[in-house]
C-alpha atoms as a PDB file:
ATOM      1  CA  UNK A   1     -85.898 103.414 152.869  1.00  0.00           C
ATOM      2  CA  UNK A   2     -89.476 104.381 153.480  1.00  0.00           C
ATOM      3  CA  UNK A   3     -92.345 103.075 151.591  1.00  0.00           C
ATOM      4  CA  UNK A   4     -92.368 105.941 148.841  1.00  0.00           C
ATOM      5  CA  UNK A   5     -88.870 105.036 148.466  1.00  0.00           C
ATOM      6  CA  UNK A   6     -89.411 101.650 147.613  1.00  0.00           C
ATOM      7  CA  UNK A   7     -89.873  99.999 144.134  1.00  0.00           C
ATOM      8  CA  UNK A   8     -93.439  98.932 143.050  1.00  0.00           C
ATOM      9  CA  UNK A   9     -93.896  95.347 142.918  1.00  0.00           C
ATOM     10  CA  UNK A  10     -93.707  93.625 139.815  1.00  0.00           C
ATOM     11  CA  UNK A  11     -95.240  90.211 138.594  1.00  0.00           C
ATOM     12  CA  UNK A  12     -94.082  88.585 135.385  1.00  0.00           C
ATOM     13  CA  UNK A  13     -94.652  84.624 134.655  1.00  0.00           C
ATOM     14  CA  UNK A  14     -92.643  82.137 133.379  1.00  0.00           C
ATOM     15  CA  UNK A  15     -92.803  78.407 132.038  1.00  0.00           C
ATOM     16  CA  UNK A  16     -90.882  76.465 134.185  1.00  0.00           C
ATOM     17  CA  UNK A  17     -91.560  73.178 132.316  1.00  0.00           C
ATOM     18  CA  UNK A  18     -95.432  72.286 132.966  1.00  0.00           C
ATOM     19  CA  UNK A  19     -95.278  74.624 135.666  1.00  0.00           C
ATOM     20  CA  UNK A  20     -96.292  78.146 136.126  1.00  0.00           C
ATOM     21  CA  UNK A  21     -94.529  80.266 138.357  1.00  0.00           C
ATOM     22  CA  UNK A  22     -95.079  83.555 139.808  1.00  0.00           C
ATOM     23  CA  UNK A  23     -92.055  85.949 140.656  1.00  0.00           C
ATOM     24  CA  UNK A  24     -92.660  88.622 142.753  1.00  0.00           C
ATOM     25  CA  UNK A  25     -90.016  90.678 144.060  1.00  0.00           C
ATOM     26  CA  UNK A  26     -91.003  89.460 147.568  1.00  0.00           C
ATOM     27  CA  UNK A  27     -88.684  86.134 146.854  1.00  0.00           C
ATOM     28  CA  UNK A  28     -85.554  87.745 145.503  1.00  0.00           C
ATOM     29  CA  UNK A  29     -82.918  87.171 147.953  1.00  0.00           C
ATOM     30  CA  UNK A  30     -81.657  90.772 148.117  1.00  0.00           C
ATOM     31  CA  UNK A  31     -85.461  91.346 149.334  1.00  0.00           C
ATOM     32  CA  UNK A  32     -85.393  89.416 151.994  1.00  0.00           C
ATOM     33  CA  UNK A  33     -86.911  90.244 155.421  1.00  0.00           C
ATOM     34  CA  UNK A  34     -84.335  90.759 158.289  1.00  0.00           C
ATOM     35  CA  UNK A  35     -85.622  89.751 161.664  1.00  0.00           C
ATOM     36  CA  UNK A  36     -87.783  92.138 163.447  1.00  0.00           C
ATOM     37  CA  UNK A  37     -88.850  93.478 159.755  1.00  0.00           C
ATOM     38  CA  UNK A  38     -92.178  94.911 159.995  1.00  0.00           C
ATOM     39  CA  UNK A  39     -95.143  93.204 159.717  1.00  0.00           C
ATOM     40  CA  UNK A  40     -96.492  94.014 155.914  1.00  0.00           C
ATOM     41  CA  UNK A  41     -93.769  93.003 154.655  1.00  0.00           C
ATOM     42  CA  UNK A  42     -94.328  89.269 156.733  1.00  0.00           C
ATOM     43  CA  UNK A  43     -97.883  89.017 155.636  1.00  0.00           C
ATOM     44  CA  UNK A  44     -96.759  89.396 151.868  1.00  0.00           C
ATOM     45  CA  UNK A  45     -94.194  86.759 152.173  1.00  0.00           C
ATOM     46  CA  UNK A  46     -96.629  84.276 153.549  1.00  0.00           C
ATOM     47  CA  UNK A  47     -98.873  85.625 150.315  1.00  0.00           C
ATOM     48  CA  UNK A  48     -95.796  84.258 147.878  1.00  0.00           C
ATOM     49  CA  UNK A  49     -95.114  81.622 149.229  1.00  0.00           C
ATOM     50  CA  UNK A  50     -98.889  80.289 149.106  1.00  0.00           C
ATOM     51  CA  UNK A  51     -99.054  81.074 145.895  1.00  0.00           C
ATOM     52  CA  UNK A  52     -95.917  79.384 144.765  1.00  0.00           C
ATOM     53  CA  UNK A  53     -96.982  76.430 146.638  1.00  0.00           C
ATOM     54  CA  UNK A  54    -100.495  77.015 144.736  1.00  0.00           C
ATOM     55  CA  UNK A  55     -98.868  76.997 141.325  1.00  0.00           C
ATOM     56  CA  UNK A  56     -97.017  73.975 141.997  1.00  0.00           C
ATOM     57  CA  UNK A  57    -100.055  71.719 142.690  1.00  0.00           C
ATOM     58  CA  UNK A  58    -101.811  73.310 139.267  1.00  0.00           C
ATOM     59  CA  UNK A  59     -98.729  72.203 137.851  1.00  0.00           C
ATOM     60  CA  UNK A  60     -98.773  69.009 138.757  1.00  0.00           C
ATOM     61  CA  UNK A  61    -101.755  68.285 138.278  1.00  0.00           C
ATOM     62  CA  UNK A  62    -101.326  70.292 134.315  1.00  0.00           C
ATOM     63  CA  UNK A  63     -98.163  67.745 133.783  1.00  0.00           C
ATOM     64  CA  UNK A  64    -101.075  64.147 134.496  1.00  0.00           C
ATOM     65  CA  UNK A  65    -103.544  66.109 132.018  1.00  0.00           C
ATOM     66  CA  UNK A  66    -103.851  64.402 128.365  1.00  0.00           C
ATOM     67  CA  UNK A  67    -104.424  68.159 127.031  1.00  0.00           C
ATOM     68  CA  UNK A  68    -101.377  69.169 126.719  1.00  0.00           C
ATOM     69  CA  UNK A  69    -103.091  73.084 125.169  1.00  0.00           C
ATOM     70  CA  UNK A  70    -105.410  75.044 125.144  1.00  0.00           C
ATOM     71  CA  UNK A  71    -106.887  73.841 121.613  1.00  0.00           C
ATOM     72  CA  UNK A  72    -106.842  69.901 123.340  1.00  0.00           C
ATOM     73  CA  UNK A  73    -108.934  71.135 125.894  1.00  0.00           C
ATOM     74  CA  UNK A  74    -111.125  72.958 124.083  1.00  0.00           C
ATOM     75  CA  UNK A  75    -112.209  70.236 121.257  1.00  0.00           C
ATOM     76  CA  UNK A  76    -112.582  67.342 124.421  1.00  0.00           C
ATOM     77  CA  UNK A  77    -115.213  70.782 125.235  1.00  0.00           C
ATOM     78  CA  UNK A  78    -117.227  70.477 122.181  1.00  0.00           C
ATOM     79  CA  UNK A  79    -117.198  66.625 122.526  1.00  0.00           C
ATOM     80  CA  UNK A  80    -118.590  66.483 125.506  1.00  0.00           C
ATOM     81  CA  UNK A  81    -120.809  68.980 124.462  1.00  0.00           C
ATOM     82  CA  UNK A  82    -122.234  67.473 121.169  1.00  0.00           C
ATOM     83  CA  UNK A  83    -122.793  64.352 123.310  1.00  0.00           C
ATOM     84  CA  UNK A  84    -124.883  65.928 125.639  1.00  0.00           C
ATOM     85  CA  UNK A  85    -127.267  67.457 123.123  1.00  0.00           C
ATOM     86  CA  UNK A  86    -127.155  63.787 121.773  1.00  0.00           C
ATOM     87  CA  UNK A  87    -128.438  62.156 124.436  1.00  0.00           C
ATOM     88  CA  UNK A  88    -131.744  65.077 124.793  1.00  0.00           C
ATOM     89  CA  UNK A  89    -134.561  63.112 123.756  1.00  0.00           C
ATOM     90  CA  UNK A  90    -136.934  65.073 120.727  1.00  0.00           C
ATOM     91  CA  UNK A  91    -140.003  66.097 121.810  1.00  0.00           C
ATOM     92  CA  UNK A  92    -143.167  64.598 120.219  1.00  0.00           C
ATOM     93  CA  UNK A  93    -146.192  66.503 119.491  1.00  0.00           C
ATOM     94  CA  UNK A  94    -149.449  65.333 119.878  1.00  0.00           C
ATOM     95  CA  UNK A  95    -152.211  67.130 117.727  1.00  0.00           C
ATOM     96  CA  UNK A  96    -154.970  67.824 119.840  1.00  0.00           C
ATOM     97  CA  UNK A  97    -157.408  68.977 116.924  1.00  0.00           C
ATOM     98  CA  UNK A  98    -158.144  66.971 113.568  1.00  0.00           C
ATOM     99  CA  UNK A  99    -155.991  69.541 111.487  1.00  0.00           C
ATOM    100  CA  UNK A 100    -151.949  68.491 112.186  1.00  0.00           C
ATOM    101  CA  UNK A 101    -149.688  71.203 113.487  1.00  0.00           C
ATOM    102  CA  UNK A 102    -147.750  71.450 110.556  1.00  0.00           C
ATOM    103  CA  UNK A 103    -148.885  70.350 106.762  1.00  0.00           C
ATOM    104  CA  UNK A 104    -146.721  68.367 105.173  1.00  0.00           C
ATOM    105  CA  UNK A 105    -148.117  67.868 101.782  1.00  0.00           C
ATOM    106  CA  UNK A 106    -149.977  71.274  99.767  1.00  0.00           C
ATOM    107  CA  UNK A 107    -153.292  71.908  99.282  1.00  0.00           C
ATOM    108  CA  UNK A 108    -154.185  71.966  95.225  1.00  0.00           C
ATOM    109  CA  UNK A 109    -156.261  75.099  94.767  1.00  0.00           C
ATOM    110  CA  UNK A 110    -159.360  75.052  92.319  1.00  0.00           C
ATOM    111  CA  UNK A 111    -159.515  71.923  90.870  1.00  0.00           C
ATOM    112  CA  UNK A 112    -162.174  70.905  88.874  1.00  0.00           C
ATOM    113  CA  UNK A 113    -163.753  67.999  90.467  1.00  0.00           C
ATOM    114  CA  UNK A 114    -166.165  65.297  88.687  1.00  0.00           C
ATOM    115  CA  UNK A 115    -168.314  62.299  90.379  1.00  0.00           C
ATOM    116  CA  UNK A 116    -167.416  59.000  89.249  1.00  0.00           C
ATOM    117  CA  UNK A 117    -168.549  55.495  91.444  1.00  0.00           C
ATOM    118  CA  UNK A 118    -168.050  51.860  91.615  1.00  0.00           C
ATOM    119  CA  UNK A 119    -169.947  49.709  88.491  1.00  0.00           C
ATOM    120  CA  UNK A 120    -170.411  52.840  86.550  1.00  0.00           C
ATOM    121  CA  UNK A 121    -170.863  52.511  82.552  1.00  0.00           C
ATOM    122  CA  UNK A 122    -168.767  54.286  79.689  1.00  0.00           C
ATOM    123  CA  UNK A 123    -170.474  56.209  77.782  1.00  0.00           C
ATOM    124  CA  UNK A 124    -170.236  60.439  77.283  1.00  0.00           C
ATOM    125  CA  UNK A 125    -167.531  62.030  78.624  1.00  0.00           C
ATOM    126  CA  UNK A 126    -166.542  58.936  80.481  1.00  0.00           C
ATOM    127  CA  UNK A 127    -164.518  56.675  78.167  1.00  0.00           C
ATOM    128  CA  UNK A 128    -163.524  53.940  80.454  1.00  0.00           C
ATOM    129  CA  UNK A 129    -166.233  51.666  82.476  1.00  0.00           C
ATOM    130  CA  UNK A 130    -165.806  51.503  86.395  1.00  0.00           C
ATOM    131  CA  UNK A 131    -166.437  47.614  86.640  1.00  0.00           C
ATOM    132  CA  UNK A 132    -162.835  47.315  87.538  1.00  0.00           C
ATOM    133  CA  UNK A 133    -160.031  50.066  88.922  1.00  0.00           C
ATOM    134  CA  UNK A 134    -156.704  50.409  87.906  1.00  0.00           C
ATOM    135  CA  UNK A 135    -155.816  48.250  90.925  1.00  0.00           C
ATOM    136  CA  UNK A 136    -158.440  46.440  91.342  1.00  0.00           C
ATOM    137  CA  UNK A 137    -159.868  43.662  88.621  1.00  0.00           C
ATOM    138  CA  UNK A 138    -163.056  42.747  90.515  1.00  0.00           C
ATOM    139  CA  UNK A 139    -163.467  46.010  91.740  1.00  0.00           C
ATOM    140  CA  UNK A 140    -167.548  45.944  91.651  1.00  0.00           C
ATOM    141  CA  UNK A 141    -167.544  42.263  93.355  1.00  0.00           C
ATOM    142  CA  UNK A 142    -165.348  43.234  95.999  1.00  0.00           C
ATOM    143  CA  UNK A 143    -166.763  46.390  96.642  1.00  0.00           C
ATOM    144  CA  UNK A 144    -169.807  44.571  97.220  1.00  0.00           C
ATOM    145  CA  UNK A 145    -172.258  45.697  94.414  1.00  0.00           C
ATOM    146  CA  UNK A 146    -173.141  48.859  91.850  1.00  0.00           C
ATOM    147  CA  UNK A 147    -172.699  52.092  94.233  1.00  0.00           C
ATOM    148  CA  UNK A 148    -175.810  53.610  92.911  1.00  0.00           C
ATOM    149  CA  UNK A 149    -175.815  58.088  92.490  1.00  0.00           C
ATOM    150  CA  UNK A 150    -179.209  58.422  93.072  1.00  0.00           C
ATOM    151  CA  UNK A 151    -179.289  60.291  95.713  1.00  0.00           C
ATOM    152  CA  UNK A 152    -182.865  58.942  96.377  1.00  0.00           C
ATOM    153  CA  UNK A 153    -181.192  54.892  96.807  1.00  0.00           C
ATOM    154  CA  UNK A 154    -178.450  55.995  99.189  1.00  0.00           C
ATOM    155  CA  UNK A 155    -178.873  57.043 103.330  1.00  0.00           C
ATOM    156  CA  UNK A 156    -176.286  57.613 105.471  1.00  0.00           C
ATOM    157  CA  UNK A 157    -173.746  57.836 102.431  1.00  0.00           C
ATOM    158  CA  UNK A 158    -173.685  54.032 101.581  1.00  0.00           C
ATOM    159  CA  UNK A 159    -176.124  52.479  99.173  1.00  0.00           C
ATOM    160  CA  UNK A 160    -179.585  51.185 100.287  1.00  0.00           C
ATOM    161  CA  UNK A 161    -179.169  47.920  98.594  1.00  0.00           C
ATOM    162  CA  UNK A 162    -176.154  46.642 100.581  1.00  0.00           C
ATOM    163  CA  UNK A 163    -173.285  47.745 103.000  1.00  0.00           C
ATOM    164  CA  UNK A 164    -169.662  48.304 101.074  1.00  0.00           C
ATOM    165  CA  UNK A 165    -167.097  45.762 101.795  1.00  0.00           C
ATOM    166  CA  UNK A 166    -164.677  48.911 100.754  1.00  0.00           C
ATOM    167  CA  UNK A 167    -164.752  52.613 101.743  1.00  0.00           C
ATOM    168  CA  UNK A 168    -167.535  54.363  99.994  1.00  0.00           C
ATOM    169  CA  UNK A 169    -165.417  57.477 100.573  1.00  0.00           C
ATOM    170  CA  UNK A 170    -163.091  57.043  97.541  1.00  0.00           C
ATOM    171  CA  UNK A 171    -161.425  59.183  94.818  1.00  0.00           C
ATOM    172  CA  UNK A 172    -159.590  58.842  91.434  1.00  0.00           C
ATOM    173  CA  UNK A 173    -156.337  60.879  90.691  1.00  0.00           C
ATOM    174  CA  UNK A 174    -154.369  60.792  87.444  1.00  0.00           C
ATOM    175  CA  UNK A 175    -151.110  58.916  88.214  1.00  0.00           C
ATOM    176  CA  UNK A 176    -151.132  55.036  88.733  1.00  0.00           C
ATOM    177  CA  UNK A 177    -147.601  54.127  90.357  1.00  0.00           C
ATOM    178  CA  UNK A 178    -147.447  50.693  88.552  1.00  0.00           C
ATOM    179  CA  UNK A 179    -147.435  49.612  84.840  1.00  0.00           C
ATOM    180  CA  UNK A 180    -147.382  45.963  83.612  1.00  0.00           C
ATOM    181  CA  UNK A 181    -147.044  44.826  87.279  1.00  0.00           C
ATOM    182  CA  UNK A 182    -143.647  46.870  87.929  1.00  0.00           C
ATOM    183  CA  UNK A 183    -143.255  50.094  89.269  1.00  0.00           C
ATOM    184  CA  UNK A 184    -142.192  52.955  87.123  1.00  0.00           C
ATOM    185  CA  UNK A 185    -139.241  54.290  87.599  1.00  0.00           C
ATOM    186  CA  UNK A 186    -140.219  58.108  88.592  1.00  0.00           C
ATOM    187  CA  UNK A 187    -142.456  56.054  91.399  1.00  0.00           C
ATOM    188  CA  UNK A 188    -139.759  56.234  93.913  1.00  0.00           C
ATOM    189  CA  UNK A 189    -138.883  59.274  93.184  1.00  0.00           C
ATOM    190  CA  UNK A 190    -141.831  61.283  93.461  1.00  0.00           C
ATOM    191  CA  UNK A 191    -144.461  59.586  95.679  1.00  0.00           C
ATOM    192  CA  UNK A 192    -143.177  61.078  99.196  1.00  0.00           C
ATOM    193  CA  UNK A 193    -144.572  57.935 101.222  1.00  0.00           C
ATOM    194  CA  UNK A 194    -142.679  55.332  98.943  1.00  0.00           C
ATOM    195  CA  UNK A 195    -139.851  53.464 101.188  1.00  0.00           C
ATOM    196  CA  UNK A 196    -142.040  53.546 104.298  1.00  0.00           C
ATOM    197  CA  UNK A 197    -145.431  51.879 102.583  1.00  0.00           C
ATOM    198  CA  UNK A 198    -143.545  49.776 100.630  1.00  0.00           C
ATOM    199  CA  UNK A 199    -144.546  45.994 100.611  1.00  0.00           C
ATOM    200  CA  UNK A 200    -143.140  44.120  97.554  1.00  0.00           C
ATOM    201  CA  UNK A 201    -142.368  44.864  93.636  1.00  0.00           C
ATOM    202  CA  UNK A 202    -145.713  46.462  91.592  1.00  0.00           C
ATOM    203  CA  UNK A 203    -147.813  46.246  94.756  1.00  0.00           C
ATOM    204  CA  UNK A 204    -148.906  49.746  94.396  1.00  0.00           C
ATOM    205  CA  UNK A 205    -148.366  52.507  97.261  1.00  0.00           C
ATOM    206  CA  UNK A 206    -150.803  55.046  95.923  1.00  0.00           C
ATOM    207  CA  UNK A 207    -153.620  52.671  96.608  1.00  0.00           C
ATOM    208  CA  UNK A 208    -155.996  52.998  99.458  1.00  0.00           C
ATOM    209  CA  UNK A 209    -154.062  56.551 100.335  1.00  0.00           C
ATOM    210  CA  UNK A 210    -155.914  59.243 102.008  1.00  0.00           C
ATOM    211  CA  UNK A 211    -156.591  62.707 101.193  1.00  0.00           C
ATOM    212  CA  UNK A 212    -158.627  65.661 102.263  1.00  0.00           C
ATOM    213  CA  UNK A 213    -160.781  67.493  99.789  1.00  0.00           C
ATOM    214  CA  UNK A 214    -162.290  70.706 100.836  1.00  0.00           C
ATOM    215  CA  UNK A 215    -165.487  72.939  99.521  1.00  0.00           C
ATOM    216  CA  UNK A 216    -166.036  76.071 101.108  1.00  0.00           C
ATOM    217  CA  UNK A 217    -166.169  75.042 104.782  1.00  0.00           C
ATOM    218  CA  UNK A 218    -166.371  71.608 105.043  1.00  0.00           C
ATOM    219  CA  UNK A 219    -163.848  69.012 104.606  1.00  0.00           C
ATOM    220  CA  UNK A 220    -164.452  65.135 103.752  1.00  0.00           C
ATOM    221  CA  UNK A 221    -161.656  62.206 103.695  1.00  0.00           C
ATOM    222  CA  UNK A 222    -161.524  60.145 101.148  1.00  0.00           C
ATOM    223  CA  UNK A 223    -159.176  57.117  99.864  1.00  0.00           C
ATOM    224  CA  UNK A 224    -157.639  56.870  96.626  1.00  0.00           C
ATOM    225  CA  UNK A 225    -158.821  53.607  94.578  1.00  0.00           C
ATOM    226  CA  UNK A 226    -158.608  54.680  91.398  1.00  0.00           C
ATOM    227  CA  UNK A 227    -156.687  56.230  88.739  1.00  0.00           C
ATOM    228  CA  UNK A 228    -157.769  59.277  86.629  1.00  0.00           C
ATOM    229  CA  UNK A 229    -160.033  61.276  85.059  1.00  0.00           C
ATOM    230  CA  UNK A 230    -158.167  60.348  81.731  1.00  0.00           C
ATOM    231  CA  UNK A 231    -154.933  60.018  82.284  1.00  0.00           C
ATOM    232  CA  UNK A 232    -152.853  57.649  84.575  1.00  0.00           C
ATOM    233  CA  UNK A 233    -149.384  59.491  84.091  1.00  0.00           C
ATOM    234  CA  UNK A 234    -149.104  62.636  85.251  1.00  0.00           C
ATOM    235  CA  UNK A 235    -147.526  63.217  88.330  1.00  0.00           C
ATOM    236  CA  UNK A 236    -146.058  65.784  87.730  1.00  0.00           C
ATOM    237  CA  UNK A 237    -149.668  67.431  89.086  1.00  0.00           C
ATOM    238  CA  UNK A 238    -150.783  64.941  91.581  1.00  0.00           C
ATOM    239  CA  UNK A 239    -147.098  65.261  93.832  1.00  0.00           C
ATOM    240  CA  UNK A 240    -145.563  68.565  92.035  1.00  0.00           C
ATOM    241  CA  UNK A 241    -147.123  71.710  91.213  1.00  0.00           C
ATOM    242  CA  UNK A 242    -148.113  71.716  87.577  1.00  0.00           C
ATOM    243  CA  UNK A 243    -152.400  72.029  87.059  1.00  0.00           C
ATOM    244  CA  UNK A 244    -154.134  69.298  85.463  1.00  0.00           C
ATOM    245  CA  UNK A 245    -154.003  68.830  81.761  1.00  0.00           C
ATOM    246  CA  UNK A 246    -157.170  69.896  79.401  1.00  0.00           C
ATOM    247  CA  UNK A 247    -159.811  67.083  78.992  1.00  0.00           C
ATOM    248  CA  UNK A 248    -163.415  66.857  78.073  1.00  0.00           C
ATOM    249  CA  UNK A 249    -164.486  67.309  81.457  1.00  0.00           C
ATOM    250  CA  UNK A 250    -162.876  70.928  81.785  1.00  0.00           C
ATOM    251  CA  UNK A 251    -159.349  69.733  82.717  1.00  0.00           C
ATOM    252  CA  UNK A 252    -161.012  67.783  85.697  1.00  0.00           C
ATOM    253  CA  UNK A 253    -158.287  66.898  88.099  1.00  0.00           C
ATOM    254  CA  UNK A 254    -160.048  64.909  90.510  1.00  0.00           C
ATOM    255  CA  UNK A 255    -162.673  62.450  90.792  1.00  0.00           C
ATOM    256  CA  UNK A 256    -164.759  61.439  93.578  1.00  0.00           C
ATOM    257  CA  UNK A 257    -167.591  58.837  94.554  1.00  0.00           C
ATOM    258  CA  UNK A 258    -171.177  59.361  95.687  1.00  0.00           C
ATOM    259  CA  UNK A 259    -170.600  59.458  99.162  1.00  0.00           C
ATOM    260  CA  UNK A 260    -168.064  62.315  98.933  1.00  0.00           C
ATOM    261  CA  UNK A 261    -170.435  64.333  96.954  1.00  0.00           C
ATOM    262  CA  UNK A 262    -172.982  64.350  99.267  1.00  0.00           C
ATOM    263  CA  UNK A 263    -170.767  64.843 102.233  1.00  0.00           C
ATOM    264  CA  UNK A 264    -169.622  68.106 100.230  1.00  0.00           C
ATOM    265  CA  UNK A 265    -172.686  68.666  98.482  1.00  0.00           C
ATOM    266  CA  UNK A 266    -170.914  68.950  94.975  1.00  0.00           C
ATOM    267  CA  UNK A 267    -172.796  69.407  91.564  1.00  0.00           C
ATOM    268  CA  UNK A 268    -171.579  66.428  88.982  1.00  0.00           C
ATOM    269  CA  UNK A 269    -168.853  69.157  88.157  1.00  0.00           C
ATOM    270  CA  UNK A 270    -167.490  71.825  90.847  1.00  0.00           C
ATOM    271  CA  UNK A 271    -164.060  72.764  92.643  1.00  0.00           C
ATOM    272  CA  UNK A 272    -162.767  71.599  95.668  1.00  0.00           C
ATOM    273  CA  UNK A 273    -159.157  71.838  96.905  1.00  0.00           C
ATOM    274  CA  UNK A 274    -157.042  68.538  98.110  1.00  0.00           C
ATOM    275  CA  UNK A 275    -154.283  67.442 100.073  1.00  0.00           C
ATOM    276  CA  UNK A 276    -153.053  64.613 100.933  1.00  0.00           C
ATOM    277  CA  UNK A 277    -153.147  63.710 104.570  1.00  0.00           C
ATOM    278  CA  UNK A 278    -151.442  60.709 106.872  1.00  0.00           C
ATOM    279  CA  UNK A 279    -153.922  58.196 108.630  1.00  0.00           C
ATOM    280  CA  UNK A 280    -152.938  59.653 112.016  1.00  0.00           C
ATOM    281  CA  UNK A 281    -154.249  62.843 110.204  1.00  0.00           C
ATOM    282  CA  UNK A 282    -157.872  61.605 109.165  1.00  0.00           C
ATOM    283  CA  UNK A 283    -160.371  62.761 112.446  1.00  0.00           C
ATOM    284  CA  UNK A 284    -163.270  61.003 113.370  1.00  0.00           C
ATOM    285  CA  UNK A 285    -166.374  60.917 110.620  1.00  0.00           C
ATOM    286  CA  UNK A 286    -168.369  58.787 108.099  1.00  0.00           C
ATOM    287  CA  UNK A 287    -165.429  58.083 106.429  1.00  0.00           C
ATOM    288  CA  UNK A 288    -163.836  56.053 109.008  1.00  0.00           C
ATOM    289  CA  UNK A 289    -166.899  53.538 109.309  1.00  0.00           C
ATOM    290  CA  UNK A 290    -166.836  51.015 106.277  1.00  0.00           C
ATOM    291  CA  UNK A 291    -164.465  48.922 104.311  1.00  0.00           C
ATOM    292  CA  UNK A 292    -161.932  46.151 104.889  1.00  0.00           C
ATOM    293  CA  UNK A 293    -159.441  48.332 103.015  1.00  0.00           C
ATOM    294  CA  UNK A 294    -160.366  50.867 105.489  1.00  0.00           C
ATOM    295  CA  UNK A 295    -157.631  51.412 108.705  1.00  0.00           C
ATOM    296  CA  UNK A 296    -159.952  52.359 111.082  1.00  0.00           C
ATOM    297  CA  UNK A 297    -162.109  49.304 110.321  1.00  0.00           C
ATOM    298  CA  UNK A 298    -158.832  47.245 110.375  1.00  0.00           C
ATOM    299  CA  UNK A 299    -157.551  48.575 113.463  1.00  0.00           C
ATOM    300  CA  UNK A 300    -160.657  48.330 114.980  1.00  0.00           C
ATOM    301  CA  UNK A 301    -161.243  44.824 114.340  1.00  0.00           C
ATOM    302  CA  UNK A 302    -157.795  43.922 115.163  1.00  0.00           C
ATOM    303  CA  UNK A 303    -158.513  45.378 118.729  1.00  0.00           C
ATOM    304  CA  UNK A 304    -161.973  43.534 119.141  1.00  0.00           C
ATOM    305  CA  UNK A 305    -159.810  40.396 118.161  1.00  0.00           C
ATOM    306  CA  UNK A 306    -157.504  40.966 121.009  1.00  0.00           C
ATOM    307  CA  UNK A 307    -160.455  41.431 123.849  1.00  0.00           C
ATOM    308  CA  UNK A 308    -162.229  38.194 122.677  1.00  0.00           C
ATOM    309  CA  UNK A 309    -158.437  36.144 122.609  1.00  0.00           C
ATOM    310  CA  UNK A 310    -157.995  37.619 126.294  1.00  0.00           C
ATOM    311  CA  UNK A 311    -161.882  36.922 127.700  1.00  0.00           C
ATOM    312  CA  UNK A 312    -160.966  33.785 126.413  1.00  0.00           C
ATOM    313  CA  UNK A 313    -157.860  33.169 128.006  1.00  0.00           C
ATOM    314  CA  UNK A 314    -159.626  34.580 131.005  1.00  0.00           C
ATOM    315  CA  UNK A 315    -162.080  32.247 130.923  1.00  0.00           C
ATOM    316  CA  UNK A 316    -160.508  29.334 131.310  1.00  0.00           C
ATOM    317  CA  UNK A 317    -158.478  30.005 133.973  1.00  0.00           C
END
């Protein structure tokens, strides 16, 4: 029989228990190679038999395997996989400019913005005297004194008379968190910094707060110590998206003190747009310089502490 003559090869596979075998007509007895055969026909039984050998190992080593299919296999895959992206650390950003990357809270567009300050009187369209705040009792003792608007008794943003013990970058907004020395009950619910400033029942979280308020191309930082103008409910405008409600001062929906106004250069009544902003968020300015409810006097402080307790230390060894 010449080669024409003979019959193509053919593979098929079967299961042979964990083991895969190939058949190839190579091993079929009636096949097999008489001595002196010619030497194609040698090379391509050494061929079978390596692979038979070949598939025998793979078997073995199938039948020790604890995935017993294909699916086994390919779920202990996505394990392995999901742990991997597990164990990749997030990357942290770093904001290299005093604007963050990404805003987390809205600007409010157009709102009409009043002045308002520490020790102010009632009297026009200002029901409500400013001796105290909202949170604060003695808010004109421990802000230090009156914080005067004439422009011509203020430098440098702070009164003449005395230095603040407070921030004289402050603002009013209408929504006070606590009512009869309990929170209300939308306060968790709405105020987006609640569980992580949170420091005991009706100590308020709004308080001492900072936002950004903006007028054409400058922006100042203020904190929030008070609540108002008019109303001390109404959030659904200071953390949703309603506008402020009508009032005497032309639905005003922001105050803000002396120091703000002349960082801005505001008329009694204009529009600004606010935010609010994190501390990390609040660059370098006036506004970081005064008051013990200020962080950036706190921190500050707190690190001058530390380099006196460790010249000390140091200088008694």
């Amino acid at each position: 029989m010449n080669a024409r003559d003979q019959p193509p090869l053919q593979r098929f596979r079967v299961r042979a228990g964990p083991v895969l075998i190939w058949k190839m007509p190579c091993l079929n007895a009636r096949r097999q190679i008489k001595g002196g055969g010619n030497l194609r026909m040698k090379r391509l039984l050494s061929v079978c038999l390596a692979l038979v050998i070949v598939g025998a190992a793979k078997g073995d080593e199938q039948s020790t395997s604890p995935y017993a299919t294909a699916a086994d296999f390919a779920k202990y895959a996505m394990k392995l996989r999901e742990q991997a992206l597990l164990k990749v650390e997030p990357q942290v950003f770093v904001p290299t400019s005093s604007r963050p990357a990404t805003q987390r809270f809205p600007w409010k567009m157009n709102i009409v913005t009043t002045v308002f300050w520490v020790g102010e009187q009632a009297g026009g369209n200002n029901p409500v005297p400013n001796y105290r705040s909202s949170w604060d009792f003695n808010w004109t003792t421990n802000y230090g004194g009156f914080d005067t608007p004439d422009p011509s008794a203020r430098r440098n943003y702070i009164p003449v008379a005395f230095i603040p013990h407070q921030n004289p970058f402050y603002c009013a907004l209408p929504y006070n968190d606590v009512t009869h020395g309990q929170f209300k009950p939308e306060a968790p619910l709405v105020i987006p910094w609640f569980k992580q400033v949170y420091t005991g029942p009706g100590q308020s979280v709004c308080k001492d707060h900072w936002i950004a308020i903006r007028k054409g191309n400058r922006t100042c930082y203020a904190q929030w110590e008070d609540c108002g103008p008019f109303r001390t409910d109404h959030f659904q405008y200071v953390f949703q998206n309603e506008r402020p409600k009508p009032n005497l001062n032309h639905g005003a929906g922001l105050d803000v003190s002396p120091a703000v106004r002349d960082y801005l250069g505001l008329a009694p009544t204009d529009v600004t747009d606010w935010q609010f902003v994190e501390v990390r968020d609040v660059p370098a300015g006036p506004w970081r310089n005064y008051g013990e409810n200020n962080h950036f006097v706190i921190a500050r402080r707190q690190t001058e502490k530390r380099l006196v307790e460790k010249i000390s230390v140091s200088a008694k060894k």
